[in-house]
C-alpha atoms as a PDB file:
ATOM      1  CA  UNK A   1      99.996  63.639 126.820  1.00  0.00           C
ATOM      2  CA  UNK A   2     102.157  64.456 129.776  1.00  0.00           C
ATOM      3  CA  UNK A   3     100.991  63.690 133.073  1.00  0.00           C
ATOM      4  CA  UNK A   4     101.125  67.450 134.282  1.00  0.00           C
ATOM      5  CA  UNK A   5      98.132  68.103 131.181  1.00  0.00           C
ATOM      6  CA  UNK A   6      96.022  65.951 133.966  1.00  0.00           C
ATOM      7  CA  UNK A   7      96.822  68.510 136.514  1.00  0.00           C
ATOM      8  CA  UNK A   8      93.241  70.901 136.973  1.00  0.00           C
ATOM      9  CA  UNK A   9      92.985  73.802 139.025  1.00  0.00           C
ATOM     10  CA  UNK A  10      89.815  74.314 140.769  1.00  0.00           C
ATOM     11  CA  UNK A  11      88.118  77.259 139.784  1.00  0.00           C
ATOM     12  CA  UNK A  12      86.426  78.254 143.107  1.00  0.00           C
ATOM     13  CA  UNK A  13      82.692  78.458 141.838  1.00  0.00           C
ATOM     14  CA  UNK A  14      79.149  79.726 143.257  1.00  0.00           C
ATOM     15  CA  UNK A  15      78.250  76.082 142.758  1.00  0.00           C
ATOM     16  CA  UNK A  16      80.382  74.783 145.372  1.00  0.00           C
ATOM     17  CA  UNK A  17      79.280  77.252 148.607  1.00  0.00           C
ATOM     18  CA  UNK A  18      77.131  75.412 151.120  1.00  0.00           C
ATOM     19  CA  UNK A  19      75.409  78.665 152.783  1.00  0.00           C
ATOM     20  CA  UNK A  20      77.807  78.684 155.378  1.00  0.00           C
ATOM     21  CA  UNK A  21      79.975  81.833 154.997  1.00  0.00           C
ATOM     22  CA  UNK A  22      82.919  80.388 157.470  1.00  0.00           C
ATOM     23  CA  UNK A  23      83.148  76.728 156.110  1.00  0.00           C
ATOM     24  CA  UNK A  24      83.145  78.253 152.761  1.00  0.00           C
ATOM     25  CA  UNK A  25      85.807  80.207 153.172  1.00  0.00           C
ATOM     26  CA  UNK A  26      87.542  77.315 154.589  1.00  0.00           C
ATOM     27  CA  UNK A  27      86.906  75.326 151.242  1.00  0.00           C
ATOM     28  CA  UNK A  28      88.238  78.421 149.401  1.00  0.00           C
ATOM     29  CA  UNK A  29      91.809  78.418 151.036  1.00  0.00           C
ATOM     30  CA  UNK A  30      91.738  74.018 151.005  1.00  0.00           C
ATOM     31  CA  UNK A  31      91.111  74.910 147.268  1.00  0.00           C
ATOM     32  CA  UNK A  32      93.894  77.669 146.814  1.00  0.00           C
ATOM     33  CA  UNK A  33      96.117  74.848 148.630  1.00  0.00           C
ATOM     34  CA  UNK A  34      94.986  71.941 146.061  1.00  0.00           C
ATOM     35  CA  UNK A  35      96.084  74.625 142.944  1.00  0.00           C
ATOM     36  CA  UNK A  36      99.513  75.483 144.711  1.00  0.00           C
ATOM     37  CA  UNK A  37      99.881  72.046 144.184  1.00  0.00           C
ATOM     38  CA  UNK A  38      99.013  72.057 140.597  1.00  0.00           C
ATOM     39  CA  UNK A  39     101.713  74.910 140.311  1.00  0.00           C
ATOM     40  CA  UNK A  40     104.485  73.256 142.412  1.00  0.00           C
ATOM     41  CA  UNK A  41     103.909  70.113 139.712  1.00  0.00           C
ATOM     42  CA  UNK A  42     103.954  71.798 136.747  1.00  0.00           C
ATOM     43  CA  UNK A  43     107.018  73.890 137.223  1.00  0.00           C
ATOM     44  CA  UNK A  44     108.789  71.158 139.205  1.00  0.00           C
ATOM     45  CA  UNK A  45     109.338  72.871 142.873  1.00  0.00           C
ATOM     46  CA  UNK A  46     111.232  70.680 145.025  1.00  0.00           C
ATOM     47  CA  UNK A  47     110.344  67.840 147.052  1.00  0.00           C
ATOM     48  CA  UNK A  48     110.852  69.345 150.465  1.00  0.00           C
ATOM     49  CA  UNK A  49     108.176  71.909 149.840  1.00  0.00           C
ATOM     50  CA  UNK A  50     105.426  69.338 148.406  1.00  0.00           C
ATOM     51  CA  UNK A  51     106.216  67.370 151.747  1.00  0.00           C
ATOM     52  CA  UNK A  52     105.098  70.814 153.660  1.00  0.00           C
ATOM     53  CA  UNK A  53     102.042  71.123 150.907  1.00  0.00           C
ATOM     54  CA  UNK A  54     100.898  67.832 152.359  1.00  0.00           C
ATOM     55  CA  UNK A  55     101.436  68.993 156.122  1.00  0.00           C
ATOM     56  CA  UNK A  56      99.895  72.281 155.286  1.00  0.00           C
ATOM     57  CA  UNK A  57      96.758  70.693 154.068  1.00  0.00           C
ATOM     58  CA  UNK A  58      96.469  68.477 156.596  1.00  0.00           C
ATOM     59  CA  UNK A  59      96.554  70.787 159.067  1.00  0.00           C
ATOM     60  CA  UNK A  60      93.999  73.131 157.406  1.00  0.00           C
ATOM     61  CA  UNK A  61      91.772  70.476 156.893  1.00  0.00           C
ATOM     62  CA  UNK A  62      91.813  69.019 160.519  1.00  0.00           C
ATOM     63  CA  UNK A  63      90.791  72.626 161.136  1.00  0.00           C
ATOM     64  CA  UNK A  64      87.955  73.228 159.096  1.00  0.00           C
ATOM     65  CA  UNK A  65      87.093  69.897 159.558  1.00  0.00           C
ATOM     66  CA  UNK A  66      86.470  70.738 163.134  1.00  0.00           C
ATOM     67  CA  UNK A  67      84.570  74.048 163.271  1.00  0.00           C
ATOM     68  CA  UNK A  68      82.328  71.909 160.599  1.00  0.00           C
ATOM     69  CA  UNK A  69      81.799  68.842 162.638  1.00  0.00           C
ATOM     70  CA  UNK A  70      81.411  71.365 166.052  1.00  0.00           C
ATOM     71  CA  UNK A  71      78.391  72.858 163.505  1.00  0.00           C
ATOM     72  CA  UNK A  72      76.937  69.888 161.982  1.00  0.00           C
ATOM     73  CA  UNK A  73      76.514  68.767 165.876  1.00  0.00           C
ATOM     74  CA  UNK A  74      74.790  71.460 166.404  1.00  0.00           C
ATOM     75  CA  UNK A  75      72.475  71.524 164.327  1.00  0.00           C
ATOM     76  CA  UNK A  76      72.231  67.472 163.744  1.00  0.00           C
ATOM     77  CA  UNK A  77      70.828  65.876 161.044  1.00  0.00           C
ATOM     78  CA  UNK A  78      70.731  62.455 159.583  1.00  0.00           C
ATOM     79  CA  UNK A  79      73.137  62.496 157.680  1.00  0.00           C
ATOM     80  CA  UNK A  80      75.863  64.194 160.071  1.00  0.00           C
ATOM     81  CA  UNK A  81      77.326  60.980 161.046  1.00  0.00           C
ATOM     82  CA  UNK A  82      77.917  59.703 157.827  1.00  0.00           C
ATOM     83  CA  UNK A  83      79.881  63.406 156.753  1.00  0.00           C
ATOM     84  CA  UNK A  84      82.002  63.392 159.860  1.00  0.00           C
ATOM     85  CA  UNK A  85      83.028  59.948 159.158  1.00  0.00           C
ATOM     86  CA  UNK A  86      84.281  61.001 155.690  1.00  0.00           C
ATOM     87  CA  UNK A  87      86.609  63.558 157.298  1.00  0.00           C
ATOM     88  CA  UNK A  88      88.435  61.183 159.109  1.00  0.00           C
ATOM     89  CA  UNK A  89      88.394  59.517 156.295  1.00  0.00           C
ATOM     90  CA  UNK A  90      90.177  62.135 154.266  1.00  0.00           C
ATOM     91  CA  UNK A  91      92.680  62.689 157.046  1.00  0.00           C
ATOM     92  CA  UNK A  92      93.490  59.385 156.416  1.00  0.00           C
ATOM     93  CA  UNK A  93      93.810  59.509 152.700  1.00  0.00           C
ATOM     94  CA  UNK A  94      96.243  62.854 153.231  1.00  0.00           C
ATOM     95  CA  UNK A  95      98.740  61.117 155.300  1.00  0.00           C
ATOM     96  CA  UNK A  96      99.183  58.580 153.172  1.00  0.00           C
ATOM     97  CA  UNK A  97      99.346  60.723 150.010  1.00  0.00           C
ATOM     98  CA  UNK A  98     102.052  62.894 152.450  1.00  0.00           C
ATOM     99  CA  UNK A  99     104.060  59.096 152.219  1.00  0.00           C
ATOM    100  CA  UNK A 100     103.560  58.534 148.858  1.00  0.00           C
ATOM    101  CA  UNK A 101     104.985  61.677 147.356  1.00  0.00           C
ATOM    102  CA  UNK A 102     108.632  61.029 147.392  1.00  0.00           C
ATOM    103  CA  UNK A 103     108.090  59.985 143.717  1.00  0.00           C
ATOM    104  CA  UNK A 104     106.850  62.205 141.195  1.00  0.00           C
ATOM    105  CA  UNK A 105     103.865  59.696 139.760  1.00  0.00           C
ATOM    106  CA  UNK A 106     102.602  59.394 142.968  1.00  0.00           C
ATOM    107  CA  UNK A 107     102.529  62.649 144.111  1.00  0.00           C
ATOM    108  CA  UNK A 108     100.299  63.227 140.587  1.00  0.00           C
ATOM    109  CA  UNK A 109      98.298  60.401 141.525  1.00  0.00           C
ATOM    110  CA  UNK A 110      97.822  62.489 144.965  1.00  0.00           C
ATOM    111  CA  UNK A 111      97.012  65.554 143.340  1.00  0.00           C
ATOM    112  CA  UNK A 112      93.959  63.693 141.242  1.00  0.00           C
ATOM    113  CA  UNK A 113      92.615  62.156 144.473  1.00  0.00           C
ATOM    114  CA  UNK A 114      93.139  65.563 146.262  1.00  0.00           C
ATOM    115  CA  UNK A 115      91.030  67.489 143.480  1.00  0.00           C
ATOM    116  CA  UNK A 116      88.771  65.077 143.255  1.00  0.00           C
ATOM    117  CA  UNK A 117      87.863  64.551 146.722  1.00  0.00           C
ATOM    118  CA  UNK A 118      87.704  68.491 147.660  1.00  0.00           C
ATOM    119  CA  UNK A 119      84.799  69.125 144.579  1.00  0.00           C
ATOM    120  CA  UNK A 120      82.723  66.211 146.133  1.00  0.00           C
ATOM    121  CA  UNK A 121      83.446  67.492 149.761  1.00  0.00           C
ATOM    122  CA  UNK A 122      82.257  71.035 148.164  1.00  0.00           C
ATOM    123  CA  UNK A 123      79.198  69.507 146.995  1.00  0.00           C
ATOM    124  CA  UNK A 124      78.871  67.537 149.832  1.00  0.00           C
ATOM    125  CA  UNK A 125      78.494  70.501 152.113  1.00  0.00           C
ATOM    126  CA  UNK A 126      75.987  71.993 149.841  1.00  0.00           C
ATOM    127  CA  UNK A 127      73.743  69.403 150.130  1.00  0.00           C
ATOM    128  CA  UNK A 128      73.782  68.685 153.722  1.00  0.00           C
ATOM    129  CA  UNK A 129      73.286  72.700 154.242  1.00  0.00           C
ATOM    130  CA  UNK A 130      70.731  72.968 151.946  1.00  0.00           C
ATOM    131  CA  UNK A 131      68.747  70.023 153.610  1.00  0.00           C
ATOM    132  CA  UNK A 132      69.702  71.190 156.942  1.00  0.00           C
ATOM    133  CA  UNK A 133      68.278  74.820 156.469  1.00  0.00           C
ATOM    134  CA  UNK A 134      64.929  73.299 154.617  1.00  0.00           C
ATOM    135  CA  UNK A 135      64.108  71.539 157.805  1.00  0.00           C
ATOM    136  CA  UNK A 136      64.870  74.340 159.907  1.00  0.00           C
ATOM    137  CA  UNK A 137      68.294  73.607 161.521  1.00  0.00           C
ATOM    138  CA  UNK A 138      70.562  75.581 159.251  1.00  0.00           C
ATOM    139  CA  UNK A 139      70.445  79.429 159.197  1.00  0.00           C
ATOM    140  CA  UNK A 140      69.485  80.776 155.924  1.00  0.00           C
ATOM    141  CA  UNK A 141      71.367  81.533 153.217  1.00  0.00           C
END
């Protein structure tokens, strides 16, 4: 099995919206982002614009990641903290994925982590919201 049969789209699901009409939107264009990158794989698109993929996500996600941290301040929580921590986190992880692309394996590799860390932040955000409007400090759905 080639390594582009690994490569998933996210299918942007009810399951994954925390509530939060704006930040869900957000996750909708960081997941149109992750499946350009499934496309620019699988039909081999040139390096220069996977290096830009990488800079465009980062950049999106350093934005969202903002008006979601501004929020979750807000409205606190116990478990805020821990969530804003994981964005830097991510950050992180991006710019060195952005490094590691020159070569085709790793910028697979990147795509995996990418996918994989967007459903959990998804979910992620679903839960905090969720507990966040139960105890009163998130607007309702």
């Amino acid at each position: 099995m080639t390594a582009d049969a690994y490569l998933i789209p996210i299918a942007w699901s009810a399951s994954f919206e925390s509530g939060m009409p704006e930040l869900d939107e957000e996750h909708r264009v960081l997941a149109t982002l992750y499946n350009d990158l499934v496309r620019a794989l699988t039909r081999r698109t040139s390096l220069i614009l996977r290096h830009e993929f990488f800079e465009t996500v980062e950049t999106a996600a350093a934005a969202h990641f903002g008006n979601e941290e501004r929020l979750l301040r807000k409205l606190g929580g116990t478990d805020v903290l821990n969530h804003i921590n994981s964005h830097s986190r991510f950050l992180d992880d991006i710019a060195r994925l952005r490094l590691a692309a020159a070569e085709e394996h790793a910028l697979h590799d990147a795509a995996h982590v990418l996918r994989r860390w967007l459903i959990e932040h998804f979910h992620e955000d679903q839960v905090l919201f969720k507990a966040l409007r139960f105890h009163g400090k998130a607007p309702p759905d």
